[in-house]
C-alpha atoms as a PDB file:
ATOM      1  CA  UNK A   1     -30.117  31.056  55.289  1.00  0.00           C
ATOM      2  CA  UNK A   2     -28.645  34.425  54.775  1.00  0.00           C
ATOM      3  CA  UNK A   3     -26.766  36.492  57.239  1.00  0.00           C
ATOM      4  CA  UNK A   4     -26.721  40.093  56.902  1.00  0.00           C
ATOM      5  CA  UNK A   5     -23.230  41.127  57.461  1.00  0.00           C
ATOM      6  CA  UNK A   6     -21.819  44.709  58.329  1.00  0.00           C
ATOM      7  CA  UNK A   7     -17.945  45.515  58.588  1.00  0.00           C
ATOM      8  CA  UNK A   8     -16.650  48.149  60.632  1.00  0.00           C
ATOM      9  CA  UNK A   9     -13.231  49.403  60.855  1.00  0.00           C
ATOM     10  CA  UNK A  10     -11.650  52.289  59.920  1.00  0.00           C
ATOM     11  CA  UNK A  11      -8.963  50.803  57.986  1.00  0.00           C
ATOM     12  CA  UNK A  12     -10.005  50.997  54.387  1.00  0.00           C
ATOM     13  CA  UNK A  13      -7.761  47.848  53.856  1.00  0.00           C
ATOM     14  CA  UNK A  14      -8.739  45.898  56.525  1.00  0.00           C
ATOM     15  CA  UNK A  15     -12.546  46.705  55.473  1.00  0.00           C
ATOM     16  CA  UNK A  16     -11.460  45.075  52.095  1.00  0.00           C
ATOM     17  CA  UNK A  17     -10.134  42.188  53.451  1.00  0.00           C
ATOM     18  CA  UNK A  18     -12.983  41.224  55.716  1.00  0.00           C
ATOM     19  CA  UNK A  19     -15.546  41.713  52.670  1.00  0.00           C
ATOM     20  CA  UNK A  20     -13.231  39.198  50.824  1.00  0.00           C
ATOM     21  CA  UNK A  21     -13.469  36.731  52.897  1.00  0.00           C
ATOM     22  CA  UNK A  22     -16.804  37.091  53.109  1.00  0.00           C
ATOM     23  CA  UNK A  23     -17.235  36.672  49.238  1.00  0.00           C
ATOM     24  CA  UNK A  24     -16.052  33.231  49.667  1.00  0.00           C
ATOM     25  CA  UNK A  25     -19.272  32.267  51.720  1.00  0.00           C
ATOM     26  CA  UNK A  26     -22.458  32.382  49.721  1.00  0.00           C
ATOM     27  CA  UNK A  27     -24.887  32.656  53.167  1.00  0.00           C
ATOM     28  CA  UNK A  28     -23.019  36.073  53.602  1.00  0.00           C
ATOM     29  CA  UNK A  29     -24.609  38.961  52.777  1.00  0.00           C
ATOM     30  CA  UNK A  30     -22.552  42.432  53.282  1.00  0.00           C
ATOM     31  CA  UNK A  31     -25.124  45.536  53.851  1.00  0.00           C
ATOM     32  CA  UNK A  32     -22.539  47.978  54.482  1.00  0.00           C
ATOM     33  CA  UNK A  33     -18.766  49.028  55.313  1.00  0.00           C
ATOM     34  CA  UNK A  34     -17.969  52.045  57.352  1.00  0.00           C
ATOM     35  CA  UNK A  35     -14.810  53.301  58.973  1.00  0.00           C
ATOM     36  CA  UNK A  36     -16.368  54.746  62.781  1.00  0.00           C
ATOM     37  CA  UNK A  37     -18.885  53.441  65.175  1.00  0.00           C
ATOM     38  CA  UNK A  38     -21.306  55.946  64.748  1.00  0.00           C
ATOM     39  CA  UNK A  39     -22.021  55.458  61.098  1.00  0.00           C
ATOM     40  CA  UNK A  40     -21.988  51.748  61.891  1.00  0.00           C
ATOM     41  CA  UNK A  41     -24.657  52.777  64.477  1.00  0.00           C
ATOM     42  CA  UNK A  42     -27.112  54.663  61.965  1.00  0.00           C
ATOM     43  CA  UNK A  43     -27.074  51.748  59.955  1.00  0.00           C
ATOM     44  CA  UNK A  44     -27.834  49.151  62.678  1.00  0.00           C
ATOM     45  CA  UNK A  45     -30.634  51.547  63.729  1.00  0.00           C
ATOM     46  CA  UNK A  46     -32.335  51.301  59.984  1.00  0.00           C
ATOM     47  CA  UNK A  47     -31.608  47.923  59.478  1.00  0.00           C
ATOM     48  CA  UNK A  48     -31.142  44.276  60.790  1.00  0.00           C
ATOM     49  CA  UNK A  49     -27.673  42.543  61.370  1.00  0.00           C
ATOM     50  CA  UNK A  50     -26.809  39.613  61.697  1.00  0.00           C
ATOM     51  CA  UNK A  51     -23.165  39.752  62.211  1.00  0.00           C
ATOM     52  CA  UNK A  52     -20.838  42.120  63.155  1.00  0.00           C
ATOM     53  CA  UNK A  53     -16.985  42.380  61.781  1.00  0.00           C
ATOM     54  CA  UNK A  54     -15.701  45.636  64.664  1.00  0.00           C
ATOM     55  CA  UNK A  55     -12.289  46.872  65.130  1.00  0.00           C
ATOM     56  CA  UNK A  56     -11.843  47.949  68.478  1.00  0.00           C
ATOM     57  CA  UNK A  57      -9.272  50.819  68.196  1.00  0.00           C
ATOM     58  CA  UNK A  58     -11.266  53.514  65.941  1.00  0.00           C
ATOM     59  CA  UNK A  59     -11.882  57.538  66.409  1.00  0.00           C
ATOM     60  CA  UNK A  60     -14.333  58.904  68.144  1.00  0.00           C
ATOM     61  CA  UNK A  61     -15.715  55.563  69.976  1.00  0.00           C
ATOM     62  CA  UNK A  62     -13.917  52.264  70.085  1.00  0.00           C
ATOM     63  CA  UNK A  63     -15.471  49.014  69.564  1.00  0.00           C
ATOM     64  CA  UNK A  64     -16.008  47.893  73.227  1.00  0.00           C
ATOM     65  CA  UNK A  65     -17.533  51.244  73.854  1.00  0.00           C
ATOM     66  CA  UNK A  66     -19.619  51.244  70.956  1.00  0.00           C
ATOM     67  CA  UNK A  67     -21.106  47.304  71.501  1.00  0.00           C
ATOM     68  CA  UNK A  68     -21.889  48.317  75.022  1.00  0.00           C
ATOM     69  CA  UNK A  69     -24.588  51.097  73.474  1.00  0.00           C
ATOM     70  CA  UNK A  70     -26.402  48.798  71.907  1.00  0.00           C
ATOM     71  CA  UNK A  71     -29.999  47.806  72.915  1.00  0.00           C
ATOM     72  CA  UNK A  72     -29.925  44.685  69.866  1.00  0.00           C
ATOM     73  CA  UNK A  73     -26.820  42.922  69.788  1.00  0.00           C
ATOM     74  CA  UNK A  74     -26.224  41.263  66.797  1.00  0.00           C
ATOM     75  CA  UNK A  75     -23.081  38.151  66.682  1.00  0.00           C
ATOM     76  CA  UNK A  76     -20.148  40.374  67.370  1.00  0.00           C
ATOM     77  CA  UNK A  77     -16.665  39.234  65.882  1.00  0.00           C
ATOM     78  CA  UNK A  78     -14.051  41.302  66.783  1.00  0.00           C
ATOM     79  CA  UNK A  79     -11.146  42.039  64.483  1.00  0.00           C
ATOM     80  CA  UNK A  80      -8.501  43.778  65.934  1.00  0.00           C
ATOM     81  CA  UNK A  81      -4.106  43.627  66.106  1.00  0.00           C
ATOM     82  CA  UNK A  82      -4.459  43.749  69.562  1.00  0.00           C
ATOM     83  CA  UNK A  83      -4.898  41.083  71.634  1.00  0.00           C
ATOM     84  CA  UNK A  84      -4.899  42.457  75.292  1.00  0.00           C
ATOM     85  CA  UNK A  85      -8.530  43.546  74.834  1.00  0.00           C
ATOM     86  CA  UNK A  86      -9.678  40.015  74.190  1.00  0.00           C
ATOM     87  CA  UNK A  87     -11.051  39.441  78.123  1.00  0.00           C
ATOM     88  CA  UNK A  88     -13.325  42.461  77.760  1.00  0.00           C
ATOM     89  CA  UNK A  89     -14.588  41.233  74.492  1.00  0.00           C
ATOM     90  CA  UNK A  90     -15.784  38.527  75.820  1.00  0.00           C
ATOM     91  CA  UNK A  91     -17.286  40.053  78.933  1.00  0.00           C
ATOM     92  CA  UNK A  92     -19.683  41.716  76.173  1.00  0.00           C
ATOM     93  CA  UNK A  93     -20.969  38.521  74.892  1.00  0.00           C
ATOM     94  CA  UNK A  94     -18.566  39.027  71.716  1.00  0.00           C
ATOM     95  CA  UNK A  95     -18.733  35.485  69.472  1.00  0.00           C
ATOM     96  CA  UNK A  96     -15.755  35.578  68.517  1.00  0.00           C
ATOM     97  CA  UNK A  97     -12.196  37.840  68.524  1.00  0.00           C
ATOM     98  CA  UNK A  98     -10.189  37.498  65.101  1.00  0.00           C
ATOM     99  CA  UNK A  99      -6.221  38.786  65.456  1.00  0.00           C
ATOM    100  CA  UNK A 100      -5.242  40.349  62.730  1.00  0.00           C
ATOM    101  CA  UNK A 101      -3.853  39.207  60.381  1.00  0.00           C
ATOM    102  CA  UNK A 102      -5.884  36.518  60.890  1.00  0.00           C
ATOM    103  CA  UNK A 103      -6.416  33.431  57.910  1.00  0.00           C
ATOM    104  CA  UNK A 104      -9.724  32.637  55.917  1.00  0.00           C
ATOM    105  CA  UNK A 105      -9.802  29.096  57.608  1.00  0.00           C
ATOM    106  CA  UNK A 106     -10.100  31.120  61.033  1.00  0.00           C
ATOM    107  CA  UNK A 107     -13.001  33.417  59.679  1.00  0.00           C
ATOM    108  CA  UNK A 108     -14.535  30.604  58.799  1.00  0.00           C
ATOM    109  CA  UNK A 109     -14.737  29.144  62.251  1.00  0.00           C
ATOM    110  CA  UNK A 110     -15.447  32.114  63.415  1.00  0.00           C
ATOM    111  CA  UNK A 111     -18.293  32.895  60.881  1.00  0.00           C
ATOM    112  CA  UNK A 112     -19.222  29.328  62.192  1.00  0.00           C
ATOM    113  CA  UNK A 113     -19.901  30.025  65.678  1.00  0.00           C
ATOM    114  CA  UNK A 114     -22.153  32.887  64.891  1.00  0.00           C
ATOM    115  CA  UNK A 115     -24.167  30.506  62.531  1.00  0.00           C
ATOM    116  CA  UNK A 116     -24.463  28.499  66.123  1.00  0.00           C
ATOM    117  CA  UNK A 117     -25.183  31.013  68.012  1.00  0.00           C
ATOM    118  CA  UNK A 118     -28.007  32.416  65.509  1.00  0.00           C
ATOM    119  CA  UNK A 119     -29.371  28.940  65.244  1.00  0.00           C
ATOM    120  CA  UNK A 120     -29.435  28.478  69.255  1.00  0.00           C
ATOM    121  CA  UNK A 121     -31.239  31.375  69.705  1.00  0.00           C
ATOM    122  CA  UNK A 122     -33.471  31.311  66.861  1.00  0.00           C
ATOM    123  CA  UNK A 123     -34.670  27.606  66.714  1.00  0.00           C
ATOM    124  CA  UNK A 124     -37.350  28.282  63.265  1.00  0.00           C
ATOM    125  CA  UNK A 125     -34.103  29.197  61.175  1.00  0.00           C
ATOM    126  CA  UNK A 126     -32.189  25.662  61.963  1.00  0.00           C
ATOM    127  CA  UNK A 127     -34.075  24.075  59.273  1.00  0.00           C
ATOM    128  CA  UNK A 128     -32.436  26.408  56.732  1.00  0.00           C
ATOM    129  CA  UNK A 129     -29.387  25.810  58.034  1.00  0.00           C
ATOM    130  CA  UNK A 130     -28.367  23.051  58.768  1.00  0.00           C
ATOM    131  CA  UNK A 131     -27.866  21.805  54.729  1.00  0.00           C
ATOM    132  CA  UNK A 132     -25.270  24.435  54.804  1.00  0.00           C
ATOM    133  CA  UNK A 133     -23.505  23.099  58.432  1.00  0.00           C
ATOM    134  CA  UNK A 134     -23.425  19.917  56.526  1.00  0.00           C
ATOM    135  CA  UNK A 135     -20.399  21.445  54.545  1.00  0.00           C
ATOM    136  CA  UNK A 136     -17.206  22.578  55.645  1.00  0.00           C
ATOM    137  CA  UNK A 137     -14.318  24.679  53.582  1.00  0.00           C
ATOM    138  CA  UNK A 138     -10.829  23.633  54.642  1.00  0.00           C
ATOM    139  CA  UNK A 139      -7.729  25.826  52.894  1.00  0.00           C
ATOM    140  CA  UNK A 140      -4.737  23.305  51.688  1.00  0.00           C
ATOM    141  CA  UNK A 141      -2.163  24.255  49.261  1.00  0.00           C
ATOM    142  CA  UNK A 142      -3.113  27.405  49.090  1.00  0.00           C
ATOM    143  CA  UNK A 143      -6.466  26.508  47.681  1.00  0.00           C
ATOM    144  CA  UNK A 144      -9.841  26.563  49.880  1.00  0.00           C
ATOM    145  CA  UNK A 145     -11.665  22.831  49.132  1.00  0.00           C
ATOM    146  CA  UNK A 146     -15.565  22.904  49.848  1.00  0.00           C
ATOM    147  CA  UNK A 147     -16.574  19.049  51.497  1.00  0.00           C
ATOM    148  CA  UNK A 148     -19.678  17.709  52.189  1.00  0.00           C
ATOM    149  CA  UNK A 149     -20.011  16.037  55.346  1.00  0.00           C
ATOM    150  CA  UNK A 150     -21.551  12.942  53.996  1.00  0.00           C
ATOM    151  CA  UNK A 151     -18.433  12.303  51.877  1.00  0.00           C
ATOM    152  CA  UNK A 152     -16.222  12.372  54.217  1.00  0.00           C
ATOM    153  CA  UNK A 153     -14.903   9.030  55.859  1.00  0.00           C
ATOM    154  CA  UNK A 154     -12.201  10.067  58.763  1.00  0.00           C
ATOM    155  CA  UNK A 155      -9.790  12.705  59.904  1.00  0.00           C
ATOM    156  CA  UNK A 156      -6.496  11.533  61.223  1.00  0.00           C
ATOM    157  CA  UNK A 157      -4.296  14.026  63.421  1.00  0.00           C
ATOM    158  CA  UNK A 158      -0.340  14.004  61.815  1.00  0.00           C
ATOM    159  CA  UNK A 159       1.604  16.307  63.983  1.00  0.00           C
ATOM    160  CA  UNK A 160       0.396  19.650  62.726  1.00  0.00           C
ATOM    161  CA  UNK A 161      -1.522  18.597  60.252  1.00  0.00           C
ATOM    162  CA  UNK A 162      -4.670  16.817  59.805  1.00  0.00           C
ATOM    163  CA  UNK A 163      -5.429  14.145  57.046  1.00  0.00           C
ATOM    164  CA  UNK A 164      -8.527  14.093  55.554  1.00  0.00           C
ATOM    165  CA  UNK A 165     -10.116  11.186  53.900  1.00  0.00           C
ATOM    166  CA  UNK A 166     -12.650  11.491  51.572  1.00  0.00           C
ATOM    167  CA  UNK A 167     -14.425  10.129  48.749  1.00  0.00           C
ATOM    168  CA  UNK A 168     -13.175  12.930  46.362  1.00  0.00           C
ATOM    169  CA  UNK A 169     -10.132  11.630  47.387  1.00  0.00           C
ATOM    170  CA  UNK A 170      -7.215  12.945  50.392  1.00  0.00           C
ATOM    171  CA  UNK A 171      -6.368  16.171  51.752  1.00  0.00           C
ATOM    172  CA  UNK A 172      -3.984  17.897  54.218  1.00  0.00           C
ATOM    173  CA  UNK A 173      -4.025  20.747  55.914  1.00  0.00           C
ATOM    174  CA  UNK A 174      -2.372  22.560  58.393  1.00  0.00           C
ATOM    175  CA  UNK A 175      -5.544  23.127  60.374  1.00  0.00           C
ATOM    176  CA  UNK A 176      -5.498  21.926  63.744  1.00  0.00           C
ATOM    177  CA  UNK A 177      -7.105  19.101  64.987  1.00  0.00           C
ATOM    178  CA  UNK A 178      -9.261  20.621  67.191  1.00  0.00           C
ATOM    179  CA  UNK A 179     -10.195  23.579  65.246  1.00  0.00           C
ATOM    180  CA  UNK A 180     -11.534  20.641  62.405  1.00  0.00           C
ATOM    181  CA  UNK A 181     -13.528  18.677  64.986  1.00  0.00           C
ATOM    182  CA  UNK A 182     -15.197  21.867  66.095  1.00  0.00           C
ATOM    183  CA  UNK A 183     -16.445  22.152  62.229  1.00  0.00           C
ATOM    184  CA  UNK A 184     -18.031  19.208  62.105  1.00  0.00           C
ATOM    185  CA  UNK A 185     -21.682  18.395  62.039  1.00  0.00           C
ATOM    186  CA  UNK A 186     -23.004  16.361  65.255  1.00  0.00           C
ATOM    187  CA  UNK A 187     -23.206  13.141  65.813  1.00  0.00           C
ATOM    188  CA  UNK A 188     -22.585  11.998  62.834  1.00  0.00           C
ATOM    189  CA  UNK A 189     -18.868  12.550  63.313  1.00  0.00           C
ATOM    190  CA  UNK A 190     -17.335  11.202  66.435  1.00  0.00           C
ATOM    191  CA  UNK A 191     -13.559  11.307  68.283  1.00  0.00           C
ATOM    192  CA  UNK A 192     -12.719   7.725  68.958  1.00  0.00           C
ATOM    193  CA  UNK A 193      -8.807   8.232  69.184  1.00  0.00           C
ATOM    194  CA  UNK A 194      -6.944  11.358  70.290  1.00  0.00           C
ATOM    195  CA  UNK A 195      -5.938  10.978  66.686  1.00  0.00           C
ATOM    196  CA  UNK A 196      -8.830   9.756  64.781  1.00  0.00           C
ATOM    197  CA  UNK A 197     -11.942  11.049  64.393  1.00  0.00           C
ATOM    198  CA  UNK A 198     -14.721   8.909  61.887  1.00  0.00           C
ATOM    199  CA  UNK A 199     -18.198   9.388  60.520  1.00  0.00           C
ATOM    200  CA  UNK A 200     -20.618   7.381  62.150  1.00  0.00           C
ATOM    201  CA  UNK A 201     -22.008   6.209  58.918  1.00  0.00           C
ATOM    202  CA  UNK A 202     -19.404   4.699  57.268  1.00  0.00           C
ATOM    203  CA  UNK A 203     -18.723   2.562  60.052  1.00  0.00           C
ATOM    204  CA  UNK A 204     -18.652  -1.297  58.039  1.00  0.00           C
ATOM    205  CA  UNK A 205     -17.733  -3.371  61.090  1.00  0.00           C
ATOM    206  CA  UNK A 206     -16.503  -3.400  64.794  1.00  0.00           C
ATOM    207  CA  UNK A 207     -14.232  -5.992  66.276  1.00  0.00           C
ATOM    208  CA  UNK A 208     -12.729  -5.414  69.501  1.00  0.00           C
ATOM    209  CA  UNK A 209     -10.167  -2.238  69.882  1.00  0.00           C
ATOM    210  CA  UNK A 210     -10.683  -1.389  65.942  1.00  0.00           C
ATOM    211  CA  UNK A 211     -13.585  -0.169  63.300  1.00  0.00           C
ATOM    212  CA  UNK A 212     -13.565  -0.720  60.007  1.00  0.00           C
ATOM    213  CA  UNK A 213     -14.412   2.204  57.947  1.00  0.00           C
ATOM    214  CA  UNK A 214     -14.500   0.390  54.159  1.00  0.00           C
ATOM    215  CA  UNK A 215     -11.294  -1.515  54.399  1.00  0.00           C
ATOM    216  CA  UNK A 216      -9.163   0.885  56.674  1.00  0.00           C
ATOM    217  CA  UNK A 217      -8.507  -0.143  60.121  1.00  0.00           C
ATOM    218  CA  UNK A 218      -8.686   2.384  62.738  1.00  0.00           C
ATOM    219  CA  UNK A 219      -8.196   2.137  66.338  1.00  0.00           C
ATOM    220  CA  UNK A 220     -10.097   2.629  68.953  1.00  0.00           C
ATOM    221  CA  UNK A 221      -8.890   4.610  72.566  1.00  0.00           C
ATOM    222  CA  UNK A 222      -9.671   3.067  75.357  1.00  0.00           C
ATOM    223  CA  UNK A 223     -10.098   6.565  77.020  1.00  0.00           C
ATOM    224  CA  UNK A 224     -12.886   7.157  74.155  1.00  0.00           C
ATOM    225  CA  UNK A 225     -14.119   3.399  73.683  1.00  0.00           C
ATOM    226  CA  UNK A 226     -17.101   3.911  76.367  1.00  0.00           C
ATOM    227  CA  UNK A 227     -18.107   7.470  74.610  1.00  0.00           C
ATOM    228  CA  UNK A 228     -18.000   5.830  71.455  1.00  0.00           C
ATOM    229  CA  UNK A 229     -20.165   2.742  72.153  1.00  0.00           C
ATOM    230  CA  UNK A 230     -22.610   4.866  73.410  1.00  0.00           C
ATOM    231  CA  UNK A 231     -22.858   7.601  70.243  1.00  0.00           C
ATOM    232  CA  UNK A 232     -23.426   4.449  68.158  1.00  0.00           C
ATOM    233  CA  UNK A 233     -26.293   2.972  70.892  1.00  0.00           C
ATOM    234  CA  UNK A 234     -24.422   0.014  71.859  1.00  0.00           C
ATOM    235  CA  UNK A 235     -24.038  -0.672  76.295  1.00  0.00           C
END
């Protein structure tokens, strides 16, 4: 699946940034950069968008202003320095709002949610997609690491960090917990300690307050143990 991508913002360096970042994600496809609403309007009137990277403090019309004159929305992510405007964002169905200077990992969840969204309200492209929700990029070390879901066998929470465990072998990153559950493809992952979250298949064996996932022991929270039991189809 490909997702037509236009960037708005009349920063020429911020423009650069955002088509950077989207470089990094094949499904991406940038039709255009401009630096005002209007132009960014012509083009949305000759062709179709999926996503939307707007500023919201530009000449001539502002981002808010400009979303609320269009007839076809397309997934709006906001990417602004200011953060007061984020309430009225939302209020105009906006997917996402990106801070500047905001981090690859949190376009990525961003660009995620719009994938969502796309596939929620377009149920003939969720084929298509979901092989490509069935990998996840995750920057550690200053590198970004591509992982397939399937290879995958548990995420433990360490503070501020988050330890990944894989077949390729064992990452950190400084990711937060939540933000890394939210990536994941469902069910086959699921939360079964505020600190441990496993995939479903590489479950070995069950015996009382633990699962075995190969020959690693991890717990099981009794405030997630009934949740669990029933993801896996057990009363």
């Amino acid at each position: 699946m490909t997702l037509e991508c236009l960037i708005v913002d009349d920063e020429p360096i911020a423009r650069q940034i955002v088509e950077r970042y989207c470089s990094y994600l094949p499904e991406l496809h940038v039709i255009g950069l401009c630096g005002d609403a209007l132009t960014a309007k012509q083009i949305l009137s000759e062709k179709d968008v999926d996503v939307l990277f707007l500023d919201i403090n530009m000449p001539i019309l502002d981002g808010l202003a400009f979303v609320k004159t269009l007839k076809k929305q397309p997934q709006i992510i906001f990417t602004t320095a200011y953060k007061e405007y984020a309430h009225e964002a939302f209020n105009v169905s906006a997917c996402d709002y990106l801070l500047k200077p905001f981090s690859l990992e949190r376009f990525i969840q961003a660009v995620d949610k719009a994938k969502a969204q796309l596939a929620q309200s377009n149920p003939s492209q969720m084929v298509s997609q979901s092989s490509d929700l069935n990998s996840f990029f995750i920057k550690s070390e200053g590198k970004i690491l591509k992982f397939d879901a399937d290879d995958v066998l548990y995420a433990e929470a360490q503070g501020n960090h988050v330890k990944i465990v894989a077949g390729q072998g064992t990452v950190t990153t400084t990711i937060t917990f939540a933000a890394f559950e939210e990536q994941l493809p469902k069910p086959d992952f699921i939360r079964v300690h505020r600190s441990f979250i496993i995939n479903k298949s590489k479950i070995r064996m069950i015996e009382g307050n633990r699962v075995m996932i190969g020959k690693i022991e991890i717990p099981i929270g009794a405030n997630y143990k009934e949740q669990f039991f029933k993801a896996i189809g057990i009363k």
